[in-house]
C-alpha atoms as a PDB file:
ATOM      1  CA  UNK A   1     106.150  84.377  94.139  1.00  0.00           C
ATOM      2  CA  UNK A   2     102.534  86.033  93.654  1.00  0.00           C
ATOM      3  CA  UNK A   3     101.939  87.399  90.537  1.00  0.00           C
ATOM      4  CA  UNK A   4      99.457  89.639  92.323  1.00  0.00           C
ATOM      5  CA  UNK A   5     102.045  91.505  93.767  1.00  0.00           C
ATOM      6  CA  UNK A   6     104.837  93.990  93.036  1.00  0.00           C
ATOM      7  CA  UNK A   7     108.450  92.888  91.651  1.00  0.00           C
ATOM      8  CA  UNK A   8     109.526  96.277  94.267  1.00  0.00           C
ATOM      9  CA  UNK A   9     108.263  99.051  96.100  1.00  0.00           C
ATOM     10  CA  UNK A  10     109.754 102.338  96.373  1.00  0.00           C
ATOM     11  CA  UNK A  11     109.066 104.843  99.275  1.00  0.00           C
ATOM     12  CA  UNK A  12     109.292 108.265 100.658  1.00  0.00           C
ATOM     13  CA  UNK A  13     110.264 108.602 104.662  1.00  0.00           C
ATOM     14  CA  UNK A  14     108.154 111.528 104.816  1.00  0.00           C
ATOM     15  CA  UNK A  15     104.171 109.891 104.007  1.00  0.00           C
ATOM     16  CA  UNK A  16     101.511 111.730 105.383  1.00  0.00           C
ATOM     17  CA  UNK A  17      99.498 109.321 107.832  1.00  0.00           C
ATOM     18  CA  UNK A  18     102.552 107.229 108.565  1.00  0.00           C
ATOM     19  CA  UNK A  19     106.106 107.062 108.328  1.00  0.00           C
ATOM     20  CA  UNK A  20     108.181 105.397 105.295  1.00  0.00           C
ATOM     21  CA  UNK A  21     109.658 103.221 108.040  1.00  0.00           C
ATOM     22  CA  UNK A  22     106.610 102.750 109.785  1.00  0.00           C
ATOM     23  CA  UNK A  23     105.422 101.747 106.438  1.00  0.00           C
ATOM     24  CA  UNK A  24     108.488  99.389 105.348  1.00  0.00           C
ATOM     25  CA  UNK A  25     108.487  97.466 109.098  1.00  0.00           C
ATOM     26  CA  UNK A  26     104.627  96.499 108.714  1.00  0.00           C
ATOM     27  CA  UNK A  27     105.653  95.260 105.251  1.00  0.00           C
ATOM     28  CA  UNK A  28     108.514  93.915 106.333  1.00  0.00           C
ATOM     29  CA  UNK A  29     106.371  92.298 109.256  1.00  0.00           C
ATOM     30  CA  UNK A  30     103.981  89.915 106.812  1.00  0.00           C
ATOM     31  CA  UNK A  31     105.595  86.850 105.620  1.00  0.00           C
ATOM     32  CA  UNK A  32     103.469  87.641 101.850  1.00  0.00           C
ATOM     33  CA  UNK A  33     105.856  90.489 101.540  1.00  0.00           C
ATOM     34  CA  UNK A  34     109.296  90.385 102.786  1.00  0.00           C
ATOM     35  CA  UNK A  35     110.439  88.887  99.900  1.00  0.00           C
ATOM     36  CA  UNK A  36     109.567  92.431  97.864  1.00  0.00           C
ATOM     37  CA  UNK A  37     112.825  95.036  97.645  1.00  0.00           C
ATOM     38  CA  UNK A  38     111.815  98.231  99.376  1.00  0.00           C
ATOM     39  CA  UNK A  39     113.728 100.937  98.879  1.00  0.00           C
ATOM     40  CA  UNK A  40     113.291 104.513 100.514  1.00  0.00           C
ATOM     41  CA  UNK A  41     113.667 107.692  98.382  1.00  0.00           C
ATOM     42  CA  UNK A  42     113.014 110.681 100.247  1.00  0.00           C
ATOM     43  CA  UNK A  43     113.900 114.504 100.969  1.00  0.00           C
ATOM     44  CA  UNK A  44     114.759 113.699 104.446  1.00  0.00           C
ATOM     45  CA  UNK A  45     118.103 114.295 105.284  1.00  0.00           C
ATOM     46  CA  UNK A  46     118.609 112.968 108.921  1.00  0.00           C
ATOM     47  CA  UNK A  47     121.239 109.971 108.961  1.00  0.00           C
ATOM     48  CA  UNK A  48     119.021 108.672 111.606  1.00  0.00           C
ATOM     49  CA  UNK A  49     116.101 108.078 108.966  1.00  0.00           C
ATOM     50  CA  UNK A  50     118.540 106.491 106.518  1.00  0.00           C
ATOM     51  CA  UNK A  51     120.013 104.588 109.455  1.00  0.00           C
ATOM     52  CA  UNK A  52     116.960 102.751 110.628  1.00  0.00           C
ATOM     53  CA  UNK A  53     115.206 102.206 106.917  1.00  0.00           C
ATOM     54  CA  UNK A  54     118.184 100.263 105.746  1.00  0.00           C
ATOM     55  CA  UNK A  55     118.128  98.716 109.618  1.00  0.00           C
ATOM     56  CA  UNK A  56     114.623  97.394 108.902  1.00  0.00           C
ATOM     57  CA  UNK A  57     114.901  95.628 105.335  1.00  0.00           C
ATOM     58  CA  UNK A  58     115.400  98.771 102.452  1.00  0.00           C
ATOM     59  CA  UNK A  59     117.541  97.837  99.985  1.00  0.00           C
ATOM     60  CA  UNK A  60     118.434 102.091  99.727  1.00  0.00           C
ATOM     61  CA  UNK A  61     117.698 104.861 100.995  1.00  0.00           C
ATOM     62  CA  UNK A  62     118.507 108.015  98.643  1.00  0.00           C
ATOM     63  CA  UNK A  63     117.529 111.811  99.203  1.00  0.00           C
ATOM     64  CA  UNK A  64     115.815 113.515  96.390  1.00  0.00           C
ATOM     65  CA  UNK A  65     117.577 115.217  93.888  1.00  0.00           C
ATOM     66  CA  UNK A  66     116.508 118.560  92.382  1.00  0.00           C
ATOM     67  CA  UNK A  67     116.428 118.079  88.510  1.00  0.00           C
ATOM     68  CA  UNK A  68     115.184 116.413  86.100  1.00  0.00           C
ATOM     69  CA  UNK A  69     118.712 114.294  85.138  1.00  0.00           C
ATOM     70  CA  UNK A  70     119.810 113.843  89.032  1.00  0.00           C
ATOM     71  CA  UNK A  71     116.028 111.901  89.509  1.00  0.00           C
ATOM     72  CA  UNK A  72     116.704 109.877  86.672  1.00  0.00           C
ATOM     73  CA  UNK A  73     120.421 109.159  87.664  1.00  0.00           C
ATOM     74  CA  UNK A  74     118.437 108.563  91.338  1.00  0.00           C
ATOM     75  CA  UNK A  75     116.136 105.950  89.878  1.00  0.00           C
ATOM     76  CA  UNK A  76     118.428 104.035  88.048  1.00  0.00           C
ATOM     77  CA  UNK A  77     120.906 103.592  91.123  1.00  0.00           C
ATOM     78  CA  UNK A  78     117.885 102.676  93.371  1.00  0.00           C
ATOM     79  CA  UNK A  79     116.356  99.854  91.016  1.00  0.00           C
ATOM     80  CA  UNK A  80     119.922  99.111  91.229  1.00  0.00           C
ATOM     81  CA  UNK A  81     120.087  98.514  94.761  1.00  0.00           C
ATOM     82  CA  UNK A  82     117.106  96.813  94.721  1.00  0.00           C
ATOM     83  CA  UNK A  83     116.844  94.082  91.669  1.00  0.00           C
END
């Protein structure tokens, strides 16, 4: 593993130049990083976004909560996912 790199990446669908997934299947594309856990946490609520992010190599994909105890409760079950 590089130590250059990141242990895991976390990601929102909704990035301004490009898509989460767009994002995660270029990742996802390079042998240097397929090995890293990406998971997606986003506001988008279309089962087709969750469908294809877990499709292309996220470990989750979890909508935003709206307080301060559901984000950490959010967190924890995405690392979770994802270790």
């Amino acid at each position: 593993m590089d130590a250059e790199l990141p242990s895991h990446l976390i990601l929102d669908y909704n990035l301004p130049i490009i898509s989460g997934f767009e994002l995660l299947t270029e990742i996802k594309a390079h042998r240097r990083y397929q090995h890293i856990p990406v998971g997606v946490y986003s506001n988008s609520i279309y089962p087709k976004h969750k469908e294809e992010c877990l499709e292309g190599g996220a470990c989750a994909y979890l909508t935003k909560s709206s307080t301060a105890q559901g984000l950490r409760n959010d967190m924890k079950l995405l690392l979770s996912h994802c270790l």
